[in-house]
C-alpha atoms as a PDB file:
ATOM      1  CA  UNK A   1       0.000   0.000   0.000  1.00  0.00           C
ATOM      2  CA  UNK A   2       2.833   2.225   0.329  1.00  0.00           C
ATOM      3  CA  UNK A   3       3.950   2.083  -3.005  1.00  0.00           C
ATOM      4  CA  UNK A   4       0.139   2.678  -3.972  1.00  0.00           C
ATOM      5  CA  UNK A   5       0.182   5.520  -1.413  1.00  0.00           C
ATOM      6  CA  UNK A   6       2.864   7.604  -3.541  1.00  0.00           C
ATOM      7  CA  UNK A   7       1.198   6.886  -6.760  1.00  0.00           C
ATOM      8  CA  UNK A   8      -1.746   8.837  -5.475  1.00  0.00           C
ATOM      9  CA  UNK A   9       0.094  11.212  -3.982  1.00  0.00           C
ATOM     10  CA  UNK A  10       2.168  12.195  -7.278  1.00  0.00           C
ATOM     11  CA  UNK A  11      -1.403  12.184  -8.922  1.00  0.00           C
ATOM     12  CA  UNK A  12      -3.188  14.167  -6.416  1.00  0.00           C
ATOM     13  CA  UNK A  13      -0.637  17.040  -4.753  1.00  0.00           C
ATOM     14  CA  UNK A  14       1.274  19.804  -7.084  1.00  0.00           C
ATOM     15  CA  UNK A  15       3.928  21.004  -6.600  1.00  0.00           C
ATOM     16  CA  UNK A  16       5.391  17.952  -5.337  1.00  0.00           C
ATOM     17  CA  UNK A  17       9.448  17.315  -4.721  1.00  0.00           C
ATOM     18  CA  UNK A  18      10.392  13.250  -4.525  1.00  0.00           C
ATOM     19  CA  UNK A  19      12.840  11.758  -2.757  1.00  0.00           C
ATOM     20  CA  UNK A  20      16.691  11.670  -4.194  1.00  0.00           C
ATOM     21  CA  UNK A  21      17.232   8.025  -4.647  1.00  0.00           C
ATOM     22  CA  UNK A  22      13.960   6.435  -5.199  1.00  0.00           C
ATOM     23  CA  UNK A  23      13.275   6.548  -8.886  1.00  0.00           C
ATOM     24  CA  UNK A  24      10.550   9.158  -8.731  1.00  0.00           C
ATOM     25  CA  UNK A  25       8.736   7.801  -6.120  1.00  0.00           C
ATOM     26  CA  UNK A  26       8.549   8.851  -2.984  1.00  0.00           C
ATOM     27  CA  UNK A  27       6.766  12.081  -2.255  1.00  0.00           C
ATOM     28  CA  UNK A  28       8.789  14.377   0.418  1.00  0.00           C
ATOM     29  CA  UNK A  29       6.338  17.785   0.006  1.00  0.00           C
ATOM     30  CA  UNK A  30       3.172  18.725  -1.889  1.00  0.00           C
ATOM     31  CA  UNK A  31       0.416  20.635  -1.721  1.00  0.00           C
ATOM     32  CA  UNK A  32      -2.806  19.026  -1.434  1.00  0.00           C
ATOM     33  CA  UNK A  33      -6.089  21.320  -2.869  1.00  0.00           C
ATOM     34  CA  UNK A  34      -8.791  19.254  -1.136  1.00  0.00           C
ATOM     35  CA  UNK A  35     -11.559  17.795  -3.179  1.00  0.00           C
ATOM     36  CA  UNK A  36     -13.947  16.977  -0.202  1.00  0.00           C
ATOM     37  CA  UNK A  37     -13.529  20.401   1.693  1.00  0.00           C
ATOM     38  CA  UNK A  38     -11.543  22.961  -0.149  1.00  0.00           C
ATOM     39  CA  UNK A  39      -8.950  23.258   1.795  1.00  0.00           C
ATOM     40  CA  UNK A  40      -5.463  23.660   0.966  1.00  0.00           C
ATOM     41  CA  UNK A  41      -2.871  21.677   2.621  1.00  0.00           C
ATOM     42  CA  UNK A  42       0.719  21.471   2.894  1.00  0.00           C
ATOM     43  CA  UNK A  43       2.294  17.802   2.965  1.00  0.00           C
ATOM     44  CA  UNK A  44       5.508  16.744   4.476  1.00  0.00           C
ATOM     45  CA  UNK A  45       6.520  13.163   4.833  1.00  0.00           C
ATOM     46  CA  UNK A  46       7.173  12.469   8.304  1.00  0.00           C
ATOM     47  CA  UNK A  47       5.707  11.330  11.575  1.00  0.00           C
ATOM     48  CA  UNK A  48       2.961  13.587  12.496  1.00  0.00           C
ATOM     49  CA  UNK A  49       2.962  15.702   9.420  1.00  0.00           C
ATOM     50  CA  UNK A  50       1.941  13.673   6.685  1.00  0.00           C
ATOM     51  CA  UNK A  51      -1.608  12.346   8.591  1.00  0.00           C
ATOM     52  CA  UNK A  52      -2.669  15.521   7.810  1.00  0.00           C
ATOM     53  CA  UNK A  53      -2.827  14.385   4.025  1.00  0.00           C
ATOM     54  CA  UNK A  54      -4.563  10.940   3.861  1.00  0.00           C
ATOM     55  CA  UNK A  55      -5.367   8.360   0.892  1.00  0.00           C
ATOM     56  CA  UNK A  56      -9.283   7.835   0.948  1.00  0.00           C
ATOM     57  CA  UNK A  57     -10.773   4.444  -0.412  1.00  0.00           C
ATOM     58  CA  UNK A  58     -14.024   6.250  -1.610  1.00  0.00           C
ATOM     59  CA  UNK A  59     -15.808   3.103  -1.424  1.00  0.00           C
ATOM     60  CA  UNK A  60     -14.484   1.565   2.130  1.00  0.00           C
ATOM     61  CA  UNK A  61     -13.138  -1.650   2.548  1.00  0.00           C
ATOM     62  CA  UNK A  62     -15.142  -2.286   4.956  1.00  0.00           C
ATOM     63  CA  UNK A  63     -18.458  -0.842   3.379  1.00  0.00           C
ATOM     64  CA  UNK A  64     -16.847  -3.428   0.367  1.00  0.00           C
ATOM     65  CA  UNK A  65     -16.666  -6.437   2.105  1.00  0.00           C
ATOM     66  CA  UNK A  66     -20.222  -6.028   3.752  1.00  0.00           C
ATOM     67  CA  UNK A  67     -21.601  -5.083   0.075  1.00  0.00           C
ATOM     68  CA  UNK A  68     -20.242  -8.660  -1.645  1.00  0.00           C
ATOM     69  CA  UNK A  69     -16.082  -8.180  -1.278  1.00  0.00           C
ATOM     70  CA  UNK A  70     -16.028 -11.547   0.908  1.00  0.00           C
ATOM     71  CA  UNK A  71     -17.156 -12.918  -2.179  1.00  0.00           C
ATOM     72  CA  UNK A  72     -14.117 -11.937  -4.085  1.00  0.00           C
ATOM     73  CA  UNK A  73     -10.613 -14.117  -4.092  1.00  0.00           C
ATOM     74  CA  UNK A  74      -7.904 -12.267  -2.406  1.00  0.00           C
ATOM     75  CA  UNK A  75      -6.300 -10.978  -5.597  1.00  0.00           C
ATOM     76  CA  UNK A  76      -9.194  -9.559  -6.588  1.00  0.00           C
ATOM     77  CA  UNK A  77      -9.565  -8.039  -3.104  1.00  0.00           C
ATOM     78  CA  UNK A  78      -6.121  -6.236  -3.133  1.00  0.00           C
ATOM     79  CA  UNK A  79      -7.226  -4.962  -6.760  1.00  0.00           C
ATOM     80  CA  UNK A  80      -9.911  -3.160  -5.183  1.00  0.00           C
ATOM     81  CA  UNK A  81      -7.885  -1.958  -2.520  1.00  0.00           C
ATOM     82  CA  UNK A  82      -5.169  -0.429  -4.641  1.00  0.00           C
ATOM     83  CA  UNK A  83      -7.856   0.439  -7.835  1.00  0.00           C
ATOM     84  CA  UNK A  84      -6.839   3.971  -8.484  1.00  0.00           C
ATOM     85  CA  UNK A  85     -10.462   5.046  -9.260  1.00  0.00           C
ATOM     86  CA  UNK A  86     -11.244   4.005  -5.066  1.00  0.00           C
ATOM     87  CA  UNK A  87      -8.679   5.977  -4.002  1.00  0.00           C
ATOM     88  CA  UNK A  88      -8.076   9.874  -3.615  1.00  0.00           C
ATOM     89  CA  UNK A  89      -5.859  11.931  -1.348  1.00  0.00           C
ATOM     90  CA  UNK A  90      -7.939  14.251   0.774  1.00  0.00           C
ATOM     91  CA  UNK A  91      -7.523  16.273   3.924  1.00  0.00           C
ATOM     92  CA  UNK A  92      -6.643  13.631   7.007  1.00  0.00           C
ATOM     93  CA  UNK A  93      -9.204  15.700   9.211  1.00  0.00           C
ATOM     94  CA  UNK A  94     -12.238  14.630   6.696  1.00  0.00           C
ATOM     95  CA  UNK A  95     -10.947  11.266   5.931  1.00  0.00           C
ATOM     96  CA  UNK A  96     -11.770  10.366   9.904  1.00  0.00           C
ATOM     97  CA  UNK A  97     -14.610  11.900   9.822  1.00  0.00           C
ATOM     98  CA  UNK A  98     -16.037   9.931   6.792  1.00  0.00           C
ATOM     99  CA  UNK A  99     -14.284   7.051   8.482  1.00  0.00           C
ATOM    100  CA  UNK A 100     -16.396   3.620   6.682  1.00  0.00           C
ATOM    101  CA  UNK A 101     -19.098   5.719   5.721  1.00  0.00           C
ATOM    102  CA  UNK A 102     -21.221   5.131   2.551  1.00  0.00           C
ATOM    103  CA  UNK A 103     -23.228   7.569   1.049  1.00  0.00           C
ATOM    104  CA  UNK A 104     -26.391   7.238   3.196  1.00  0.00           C
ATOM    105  CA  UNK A 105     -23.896   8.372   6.259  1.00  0.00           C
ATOM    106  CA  UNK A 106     -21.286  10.508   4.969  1.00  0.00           C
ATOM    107  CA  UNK A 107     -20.592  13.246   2.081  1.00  0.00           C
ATOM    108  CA  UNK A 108     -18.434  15.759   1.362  1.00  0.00           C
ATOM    109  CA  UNK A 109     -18.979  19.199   2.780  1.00  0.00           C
ATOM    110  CA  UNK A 110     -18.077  20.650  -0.701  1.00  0.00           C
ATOM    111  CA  UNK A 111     -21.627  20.130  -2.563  1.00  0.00           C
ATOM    112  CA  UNK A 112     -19.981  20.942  -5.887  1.00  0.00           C
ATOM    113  CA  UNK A 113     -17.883  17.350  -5.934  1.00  0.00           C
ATOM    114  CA  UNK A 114     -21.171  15.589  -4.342  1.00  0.00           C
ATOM    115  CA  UNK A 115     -22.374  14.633  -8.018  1.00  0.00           C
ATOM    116  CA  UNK A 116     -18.643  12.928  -8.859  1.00  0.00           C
ATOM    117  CA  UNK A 117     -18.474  11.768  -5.747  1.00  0.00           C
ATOM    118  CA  UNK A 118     -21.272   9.444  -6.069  1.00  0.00           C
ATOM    119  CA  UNK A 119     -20.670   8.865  -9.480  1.00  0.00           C
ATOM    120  CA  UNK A 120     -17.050   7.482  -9.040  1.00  0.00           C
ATOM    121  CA  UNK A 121     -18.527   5.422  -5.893  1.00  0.00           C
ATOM    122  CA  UNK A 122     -20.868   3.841  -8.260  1.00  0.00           C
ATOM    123  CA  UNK A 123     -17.925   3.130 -11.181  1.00  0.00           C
ATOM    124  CA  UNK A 124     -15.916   1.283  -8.387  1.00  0.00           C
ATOM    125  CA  UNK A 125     -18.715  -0.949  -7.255  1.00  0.00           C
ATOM    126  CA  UNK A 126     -19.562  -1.418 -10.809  1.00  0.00           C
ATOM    127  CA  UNK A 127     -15.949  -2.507 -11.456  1.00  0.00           C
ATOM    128  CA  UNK A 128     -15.650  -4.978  -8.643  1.00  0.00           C
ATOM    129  CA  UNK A 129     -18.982  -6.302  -8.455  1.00  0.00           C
ATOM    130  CA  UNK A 130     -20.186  -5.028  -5.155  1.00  0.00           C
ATOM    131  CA  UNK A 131     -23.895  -4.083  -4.305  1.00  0.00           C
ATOM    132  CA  UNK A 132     -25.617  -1.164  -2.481  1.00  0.00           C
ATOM    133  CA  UNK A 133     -27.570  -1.304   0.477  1.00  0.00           C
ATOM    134  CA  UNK A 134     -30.938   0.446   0.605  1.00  0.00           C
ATOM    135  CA  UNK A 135     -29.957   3.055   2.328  1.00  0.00           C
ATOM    136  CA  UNK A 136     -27.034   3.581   0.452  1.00  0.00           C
ATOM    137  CA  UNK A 137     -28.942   2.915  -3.135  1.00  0.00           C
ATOM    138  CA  UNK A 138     -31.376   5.961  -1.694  1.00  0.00           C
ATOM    139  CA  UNK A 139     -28.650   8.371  -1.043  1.00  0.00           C
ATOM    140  CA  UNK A 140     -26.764   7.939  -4.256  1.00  0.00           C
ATOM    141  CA  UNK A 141     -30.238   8.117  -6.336  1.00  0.00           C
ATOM    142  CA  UNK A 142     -31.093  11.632  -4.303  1.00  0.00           C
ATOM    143  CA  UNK A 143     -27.154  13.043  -5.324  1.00  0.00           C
ATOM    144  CA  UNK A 144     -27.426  11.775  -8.681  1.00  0.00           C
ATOM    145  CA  UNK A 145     -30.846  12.973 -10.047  1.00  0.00           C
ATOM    146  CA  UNK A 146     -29.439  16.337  -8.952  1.00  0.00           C
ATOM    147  CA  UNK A 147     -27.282  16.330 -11.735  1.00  0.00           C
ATOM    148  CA  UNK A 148     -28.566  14.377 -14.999  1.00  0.00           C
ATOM    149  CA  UNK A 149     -26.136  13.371 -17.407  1.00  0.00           C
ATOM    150  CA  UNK A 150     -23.271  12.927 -14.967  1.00  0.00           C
ATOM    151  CA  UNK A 151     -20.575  11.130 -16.037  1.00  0.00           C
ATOM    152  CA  UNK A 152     -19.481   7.933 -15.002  1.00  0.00           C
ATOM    153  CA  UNK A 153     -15.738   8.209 -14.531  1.00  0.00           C
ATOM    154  CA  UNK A 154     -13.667   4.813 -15.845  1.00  0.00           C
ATOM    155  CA  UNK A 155     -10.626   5.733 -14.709  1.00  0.00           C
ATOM    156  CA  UNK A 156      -9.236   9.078 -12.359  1.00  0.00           C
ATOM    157  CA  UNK A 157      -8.298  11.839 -13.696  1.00  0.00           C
ATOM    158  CA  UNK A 158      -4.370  12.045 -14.177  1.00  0.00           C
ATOM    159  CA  UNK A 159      -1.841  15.524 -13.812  1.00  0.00           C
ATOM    160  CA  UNK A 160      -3.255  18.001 -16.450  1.00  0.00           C
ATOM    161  CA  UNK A 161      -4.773  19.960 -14.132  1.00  0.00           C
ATOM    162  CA  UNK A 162      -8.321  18.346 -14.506  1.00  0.00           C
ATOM    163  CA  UNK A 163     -10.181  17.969 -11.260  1.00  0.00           C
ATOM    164  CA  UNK A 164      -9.529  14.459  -9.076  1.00  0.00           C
ATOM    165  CA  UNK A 165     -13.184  13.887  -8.738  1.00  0.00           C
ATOM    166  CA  UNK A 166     -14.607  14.832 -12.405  1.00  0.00           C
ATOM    167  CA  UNK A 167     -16.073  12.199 -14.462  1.00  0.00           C
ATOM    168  CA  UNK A 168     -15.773  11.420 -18.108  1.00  0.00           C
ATOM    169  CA  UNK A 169     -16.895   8.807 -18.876  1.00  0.00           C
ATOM    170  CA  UNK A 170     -20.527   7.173 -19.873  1.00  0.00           C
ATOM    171  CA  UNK A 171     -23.573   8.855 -18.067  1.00  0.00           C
ATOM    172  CA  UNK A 172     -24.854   7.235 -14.995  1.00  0.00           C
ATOM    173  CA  UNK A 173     -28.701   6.665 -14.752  1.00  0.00           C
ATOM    174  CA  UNK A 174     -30.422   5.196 -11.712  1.00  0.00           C
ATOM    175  CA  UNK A 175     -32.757   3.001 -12.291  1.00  0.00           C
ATOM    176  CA  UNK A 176     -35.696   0.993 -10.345  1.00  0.00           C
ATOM    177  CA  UNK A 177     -34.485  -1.590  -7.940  1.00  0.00           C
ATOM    178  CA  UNK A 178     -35.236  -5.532  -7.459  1.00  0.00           C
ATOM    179  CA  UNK A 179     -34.231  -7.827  -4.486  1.00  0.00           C
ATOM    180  CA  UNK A 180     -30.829  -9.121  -4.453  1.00  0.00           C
ATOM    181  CA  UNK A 181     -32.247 -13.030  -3.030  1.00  0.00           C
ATOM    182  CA  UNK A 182     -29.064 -14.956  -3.747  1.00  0.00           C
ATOM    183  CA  UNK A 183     -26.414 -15.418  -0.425  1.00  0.00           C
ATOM    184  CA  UNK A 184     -27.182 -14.363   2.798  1.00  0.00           C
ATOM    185  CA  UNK A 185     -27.762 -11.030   1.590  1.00  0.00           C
ATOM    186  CA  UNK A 186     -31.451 -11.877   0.496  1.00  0.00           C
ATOM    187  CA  UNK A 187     -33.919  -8.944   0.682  1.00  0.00           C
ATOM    188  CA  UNK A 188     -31.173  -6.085  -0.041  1.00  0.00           C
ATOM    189  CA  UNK A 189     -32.488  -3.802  -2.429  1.00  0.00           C
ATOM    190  CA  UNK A 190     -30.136  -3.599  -5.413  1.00  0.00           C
ATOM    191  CA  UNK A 191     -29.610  -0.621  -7.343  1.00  0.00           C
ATOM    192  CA  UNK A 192     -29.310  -0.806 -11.182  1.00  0.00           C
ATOM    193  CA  UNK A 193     -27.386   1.276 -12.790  1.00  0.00           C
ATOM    194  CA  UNK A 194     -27.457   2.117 -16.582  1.00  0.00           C
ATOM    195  CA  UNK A 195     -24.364   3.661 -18.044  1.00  0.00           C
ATOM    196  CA  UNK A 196     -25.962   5.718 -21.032  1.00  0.00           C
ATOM    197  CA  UNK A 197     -23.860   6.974 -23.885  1.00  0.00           C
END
């Protein structure tokens, strides 16, 4: 996860200076502009510093694993946990608060990124086959029909300036739900989701 860690750090902070020594890889400084609050943040690798810049699994592992990740084999378990589209560097004070939050429990204080925010929580459990809960298929549906034709993002956005949360890709449609009756998980309402182009 380390490894991972600087990868999303060299995509995420400008300004950035990496560590003599380690082929490019290591982040030392940045400057984080937060997608979830605003805020801008200085990072500094080191022990107390660098908490206050955090990687984010936008989709939790936990939230994952109760949502059909037990399901998965372990390789494709560590490919959700390193998928660049689940992860995002945000400010450490708003990645506790979310903590394993889904969508029904937890959004970003910026409104503007709500829309993406949702919509890139929806490409991830797309990608790995996960399922919403009720309460979680009501919250996105509320965010998303605020915004019709949002895009569903396939993939984040990389260093050319373009905004860590904004979505490209196919538009994301919410459509009526059934009951998911296979497992244990029998009488969760699923959400289907139509990516439009």
């Amino acid at each position: 996860m380390q490894i991972t860690r600087n990868d999303v750090l060299r995509r995420d902070l400008v300004d950035i200076v990496l560590k003599p020594g380690t082929t490019g890889c290591v982040v030392l400084t940045g400057t984080l502009r937060d997608p979830f609050g605003g805020a801008v943040v200085d990072f500094e690798r080191g022990p107390g510093a660098s908490s206050l810049v955090q990687v984010d699994h936008l989709v939790a592992l936990s939230n994952a694993w109760q949502t059909g990740a037990q399901r998965l084999t372990v390789q494709q378990r560590q490919d959700l946990a390193n998928d660049p589209l689940n992860l995002l560097a945000v400010q450490g004070r708003l990645n506790a608060q979310k903590g394993d939050g889904d969508a029904a429990t937890w959004l970003p204080p910026r409104k503007s990124v709500r829309c993406t925010y949702a919509a890139r929580q929806v490409a991830v459990k797309q990608r790995h086959h996960l399922w919403v809960t009720a309460p979680e298929r009501d919250a996105l549906q509320r965010i998303l029909t605020t915004c019709p034709g949002q895009r569903l993002p396939t993939q984040p956005a990389t260093k050319t300036g373009a905004h860590p949360l904004r979505a490209e890709g196919p538009r994301v449609r919410v459509g009526p739900t059934k009951s998911h009756s296979t497992g244990h998980h029998g009488g969760h309402q699923m959400m289907l989701l139509e990516a439009q182009r």
